[in-house]
Protein backbone atom coordinates (compact mmCIF):
# COMPACT_ATOMS: atom_id res chain seq x y z
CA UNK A 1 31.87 -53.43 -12.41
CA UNK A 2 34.12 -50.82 -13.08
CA UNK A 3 33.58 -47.08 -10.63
CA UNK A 4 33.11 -44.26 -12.07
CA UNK A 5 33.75 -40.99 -10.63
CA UNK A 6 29.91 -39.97 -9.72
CA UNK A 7 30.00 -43.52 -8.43
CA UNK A 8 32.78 -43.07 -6.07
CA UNK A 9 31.13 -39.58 -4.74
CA UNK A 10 28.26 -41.26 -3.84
CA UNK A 11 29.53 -43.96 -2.15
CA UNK A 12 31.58 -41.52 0.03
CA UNK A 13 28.90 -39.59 0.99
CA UNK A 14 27.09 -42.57 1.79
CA UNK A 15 29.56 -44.36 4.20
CA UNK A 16 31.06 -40.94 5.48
CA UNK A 17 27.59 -40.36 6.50
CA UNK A 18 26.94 -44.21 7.58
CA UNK A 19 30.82 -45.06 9.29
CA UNK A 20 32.42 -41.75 9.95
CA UNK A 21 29.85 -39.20 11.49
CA UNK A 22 29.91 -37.08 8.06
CA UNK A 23 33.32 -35.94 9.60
CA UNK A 24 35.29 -36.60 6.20
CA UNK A 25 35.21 -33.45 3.69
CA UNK A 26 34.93 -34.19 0.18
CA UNK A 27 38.02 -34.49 -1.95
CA UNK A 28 38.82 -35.03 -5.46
CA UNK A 29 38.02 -38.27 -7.12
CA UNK A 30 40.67 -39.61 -9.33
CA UNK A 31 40.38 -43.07 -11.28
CA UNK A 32 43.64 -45.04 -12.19
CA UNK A 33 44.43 -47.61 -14.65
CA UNK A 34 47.41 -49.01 -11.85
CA UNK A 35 47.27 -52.70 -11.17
CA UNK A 36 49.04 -52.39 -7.83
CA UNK A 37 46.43 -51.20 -5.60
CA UNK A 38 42.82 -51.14 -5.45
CA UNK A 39 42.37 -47.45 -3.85
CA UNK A 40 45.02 -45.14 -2.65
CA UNK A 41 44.76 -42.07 -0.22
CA UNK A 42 47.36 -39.85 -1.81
CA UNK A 43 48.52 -36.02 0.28
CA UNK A 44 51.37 -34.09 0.51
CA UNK A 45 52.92 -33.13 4.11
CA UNK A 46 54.92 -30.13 5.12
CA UNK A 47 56.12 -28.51 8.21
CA UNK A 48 54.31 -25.60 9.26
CA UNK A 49 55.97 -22.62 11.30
CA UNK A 50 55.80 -24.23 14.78
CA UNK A 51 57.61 -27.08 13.70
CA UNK A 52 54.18 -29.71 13.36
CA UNK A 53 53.35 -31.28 10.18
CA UNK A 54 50.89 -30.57 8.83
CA UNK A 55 49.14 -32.72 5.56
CA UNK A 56 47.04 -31.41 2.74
CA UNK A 57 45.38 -31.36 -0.97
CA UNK A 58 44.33 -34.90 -0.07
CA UNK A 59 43.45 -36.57 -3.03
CA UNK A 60 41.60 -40.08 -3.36
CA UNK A 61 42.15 -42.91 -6.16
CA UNK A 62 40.65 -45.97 -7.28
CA UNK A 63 41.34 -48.34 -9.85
CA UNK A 64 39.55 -49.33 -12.61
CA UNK A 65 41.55 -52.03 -14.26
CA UNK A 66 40.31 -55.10 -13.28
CA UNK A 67 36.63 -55.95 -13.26
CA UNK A 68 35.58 -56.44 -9.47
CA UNK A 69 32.40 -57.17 -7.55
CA UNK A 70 30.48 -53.76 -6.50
CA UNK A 71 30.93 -54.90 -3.03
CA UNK A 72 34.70 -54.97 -2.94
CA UNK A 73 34.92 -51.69 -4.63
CA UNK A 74 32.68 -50.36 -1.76
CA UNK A 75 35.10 -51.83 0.76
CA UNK A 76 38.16 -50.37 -0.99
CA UNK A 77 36.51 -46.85 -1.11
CA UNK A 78 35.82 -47.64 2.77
CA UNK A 79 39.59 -49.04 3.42
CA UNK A 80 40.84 -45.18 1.77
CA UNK A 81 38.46 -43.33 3.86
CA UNK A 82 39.73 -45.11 7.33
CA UNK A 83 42.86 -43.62 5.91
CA UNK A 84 41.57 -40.22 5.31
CA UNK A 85 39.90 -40.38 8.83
CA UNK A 86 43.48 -41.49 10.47
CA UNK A 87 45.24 -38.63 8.67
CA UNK A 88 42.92 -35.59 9.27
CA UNK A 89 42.36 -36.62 12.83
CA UNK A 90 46.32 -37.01 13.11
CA UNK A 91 46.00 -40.65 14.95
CA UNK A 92 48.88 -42.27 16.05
CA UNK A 93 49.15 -45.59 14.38
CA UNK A 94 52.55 -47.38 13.97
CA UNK A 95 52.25 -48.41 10.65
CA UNK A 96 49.66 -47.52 7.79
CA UNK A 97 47.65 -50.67 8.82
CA UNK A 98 48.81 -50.75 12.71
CA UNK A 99 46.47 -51.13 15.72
CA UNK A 100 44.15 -47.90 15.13
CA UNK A 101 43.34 -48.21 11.73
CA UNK A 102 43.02 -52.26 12.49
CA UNK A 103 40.43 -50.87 15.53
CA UNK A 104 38.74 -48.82 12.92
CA UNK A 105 38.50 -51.62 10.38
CA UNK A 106 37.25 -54.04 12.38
CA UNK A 107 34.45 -51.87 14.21
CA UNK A 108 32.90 -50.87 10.57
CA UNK A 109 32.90 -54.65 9.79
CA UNK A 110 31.15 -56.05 12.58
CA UNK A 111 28.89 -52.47 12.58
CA UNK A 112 27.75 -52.64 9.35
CA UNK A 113 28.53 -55.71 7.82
CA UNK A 114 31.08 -54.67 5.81
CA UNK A 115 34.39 -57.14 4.90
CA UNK A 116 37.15 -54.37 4.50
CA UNK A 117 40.38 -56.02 5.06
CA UNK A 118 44.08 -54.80 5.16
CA UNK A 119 44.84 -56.16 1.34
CA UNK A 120 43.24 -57.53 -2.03
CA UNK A 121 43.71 -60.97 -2.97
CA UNK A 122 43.35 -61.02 -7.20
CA UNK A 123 41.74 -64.50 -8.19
CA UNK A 124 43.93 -65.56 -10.68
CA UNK A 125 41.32 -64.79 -13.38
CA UNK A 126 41.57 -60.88 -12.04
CA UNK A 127 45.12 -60.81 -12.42
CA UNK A 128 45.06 -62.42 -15.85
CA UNK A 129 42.92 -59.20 -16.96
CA UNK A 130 44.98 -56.96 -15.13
CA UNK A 131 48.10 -57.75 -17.52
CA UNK A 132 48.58 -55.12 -19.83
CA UNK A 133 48.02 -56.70 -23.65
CA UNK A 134 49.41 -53.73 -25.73
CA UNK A 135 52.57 -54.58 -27.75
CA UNK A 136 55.96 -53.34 -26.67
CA UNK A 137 59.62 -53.79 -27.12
CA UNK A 138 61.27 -55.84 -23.96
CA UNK A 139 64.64 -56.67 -23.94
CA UNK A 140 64.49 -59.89 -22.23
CA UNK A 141 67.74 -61.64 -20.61
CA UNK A 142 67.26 -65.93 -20.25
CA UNK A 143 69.12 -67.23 -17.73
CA UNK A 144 70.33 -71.06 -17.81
CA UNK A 145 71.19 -72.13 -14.19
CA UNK A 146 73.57 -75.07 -13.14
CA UNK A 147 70.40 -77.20 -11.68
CA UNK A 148 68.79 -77.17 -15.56
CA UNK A 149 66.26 -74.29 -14.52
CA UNK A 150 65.36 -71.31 -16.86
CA UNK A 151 64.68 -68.33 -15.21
CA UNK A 152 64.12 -64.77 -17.25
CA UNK A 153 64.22 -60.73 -16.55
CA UNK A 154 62.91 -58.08 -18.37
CA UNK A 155 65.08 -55.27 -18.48
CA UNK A 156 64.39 -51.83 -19.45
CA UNK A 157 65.46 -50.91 -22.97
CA UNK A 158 68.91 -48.82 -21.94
CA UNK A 159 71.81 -50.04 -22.95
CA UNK A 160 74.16 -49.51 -20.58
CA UNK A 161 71.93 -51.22 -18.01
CA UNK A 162 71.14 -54.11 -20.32
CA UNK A 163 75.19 -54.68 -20.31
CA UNK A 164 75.64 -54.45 -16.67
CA UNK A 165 73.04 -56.69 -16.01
CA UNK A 166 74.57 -59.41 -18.11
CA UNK A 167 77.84 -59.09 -17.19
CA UNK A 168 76.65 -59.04 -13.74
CA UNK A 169 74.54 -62.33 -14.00
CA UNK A 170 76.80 -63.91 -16.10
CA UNK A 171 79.41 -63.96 -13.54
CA UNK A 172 76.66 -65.45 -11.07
CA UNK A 173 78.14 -68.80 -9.59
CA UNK A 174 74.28 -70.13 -9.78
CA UNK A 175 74.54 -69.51 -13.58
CA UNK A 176 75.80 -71.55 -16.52
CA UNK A 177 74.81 -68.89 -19.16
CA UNK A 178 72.72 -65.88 -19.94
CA UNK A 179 70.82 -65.08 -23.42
CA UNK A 180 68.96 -61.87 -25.01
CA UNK A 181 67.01 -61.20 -26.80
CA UNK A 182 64.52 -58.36 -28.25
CA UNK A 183 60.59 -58.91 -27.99
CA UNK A 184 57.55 -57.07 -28.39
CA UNK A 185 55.20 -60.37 -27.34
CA UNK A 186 52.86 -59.21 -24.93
CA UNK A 187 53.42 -61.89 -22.85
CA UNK A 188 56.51 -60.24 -21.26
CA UNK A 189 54.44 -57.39 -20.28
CA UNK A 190 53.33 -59.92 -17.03
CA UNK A 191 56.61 -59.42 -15.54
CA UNK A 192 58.61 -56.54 -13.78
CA UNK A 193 60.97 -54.36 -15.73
CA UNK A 194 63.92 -53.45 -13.92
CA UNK A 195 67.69 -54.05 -13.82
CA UNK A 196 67.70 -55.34 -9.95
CA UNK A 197 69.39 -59.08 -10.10
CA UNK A 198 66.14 -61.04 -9.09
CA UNK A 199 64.84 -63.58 -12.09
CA UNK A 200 61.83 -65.02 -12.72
CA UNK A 201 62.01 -69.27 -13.07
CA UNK A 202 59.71 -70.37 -15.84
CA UNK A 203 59.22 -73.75 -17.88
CA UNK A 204 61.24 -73.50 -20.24
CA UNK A 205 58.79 -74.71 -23.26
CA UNK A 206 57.02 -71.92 -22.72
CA UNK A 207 59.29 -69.35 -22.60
CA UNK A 208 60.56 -70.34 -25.95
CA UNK A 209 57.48 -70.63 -27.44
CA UNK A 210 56.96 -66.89 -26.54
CA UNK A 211 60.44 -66.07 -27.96
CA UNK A 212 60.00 -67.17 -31.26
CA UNK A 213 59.43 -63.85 -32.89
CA UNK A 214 62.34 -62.44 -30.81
CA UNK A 215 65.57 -61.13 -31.95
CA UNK A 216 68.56 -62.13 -30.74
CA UNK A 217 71.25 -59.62 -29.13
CA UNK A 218 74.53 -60.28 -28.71
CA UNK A 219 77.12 -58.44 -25.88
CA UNK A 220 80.39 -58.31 -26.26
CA UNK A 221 81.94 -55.79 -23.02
CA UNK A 222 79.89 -52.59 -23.55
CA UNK A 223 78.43 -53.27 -27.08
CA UNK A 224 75.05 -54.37 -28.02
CA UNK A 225 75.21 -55.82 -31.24
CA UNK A 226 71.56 -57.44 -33.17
């Protein structure tokens, strides 16, 4: 199932009431489209006049990408509010999943049966749908490496960063050359876009494959030429 926002209210009211006491005022409800988290407590903090910080216009958010089993959406919704709990009561934790909110976690589970857990594994199913499948330009860079592996990048579509990345990698002693090329396949959109040196190994079959509508670039210094 997907949530929905009159979905999400009542599940808050029912484990705030349930887990935490009915301590936790409501806040707003956003959904998200992001495939990089499940739910995420979102405030801002600011120092008040006596020098202790002090957090507000908390805001909660859930993702409805991927398809998910009403059960895991109620423990995500759950995992946000042991958040909320940590931050309005101002518990000292040492990390956002140290020892207290670990205490918490573990005292709803065996409580009430619940199976919240610090992260969300996709199945490999889940993350297939969670790939966007609209069309868009990529610039992609191949990279040939001296052991015969093919390894690719998707780099944002700025020139000047498309340049320094291949001169950059092409001076790499693990590399024995580097290729672009221009692609709109929506296969690319799978992979990170940045300019940060990491690649990506892949078979090199299929990256071709996907590459056959693409348009070669050619660099030359600080030109782009196509």
């Amino acid at each position: 199932m997907r949530a929905t926002i009159p979905y999400i209210e009542q599940k808050f009211s029912e484990f705030n009431t349930l887990c935490f006491g009915g301590e936790l005022p409501p806040l707003p409800i956003q959904l998200s489209n992001a495939r990089s988290f499940l739910g995420k407590l979102v405030f801002y903090k600011r120092r008040t006049l006596f020098g202790k910080i002090e957090r507000y216009d908390y805001r909660l958010r859930i993702s409805t990408r991927i398809n998910l089993p009403e059960k895991d959406i109620e423990d995500a919704i759950i995992h946000e509010m042991i958040h909320y709990h940590i931050a309005l009561n101002d518990i000292p934790d040492t990390s956002a999943h140290g020892p207290a909110f670990r205490r918490i976690m573990n005292y709803i589970n065996v409580n009430y049966g619940r199976n919240v857990r610090l992260s969300y594994r996709l199945t490999a199913e889940q993350r297939e749908e969670a790939i966007d499948k609209r069309e868009r330009y990529h610039a992609i860079a191949v990279v040939t490496l001296v052991d015969g592996g093919t390894a690719l990048k998707v780099l944002p579509l700025k020139r000047h960063r498309i340049i320094t990345y291949y001169n950059s990698v092409s001076r790499a002693r693990e590399v024995t050359a580097v290729r672009l090329y221009l692609s709109k396949n929506a296969y690319f959109n799978r992979y990170p876009c940045s300019s940060a040196l990491r690649v990506y190994s892949i078979d090199k079959d299929v990256l071709e494959q996907h590459l056959q509508d693409a348009w070669p670039v050619s660099c030359d210094g600080d030109r782009l030429s196509y």
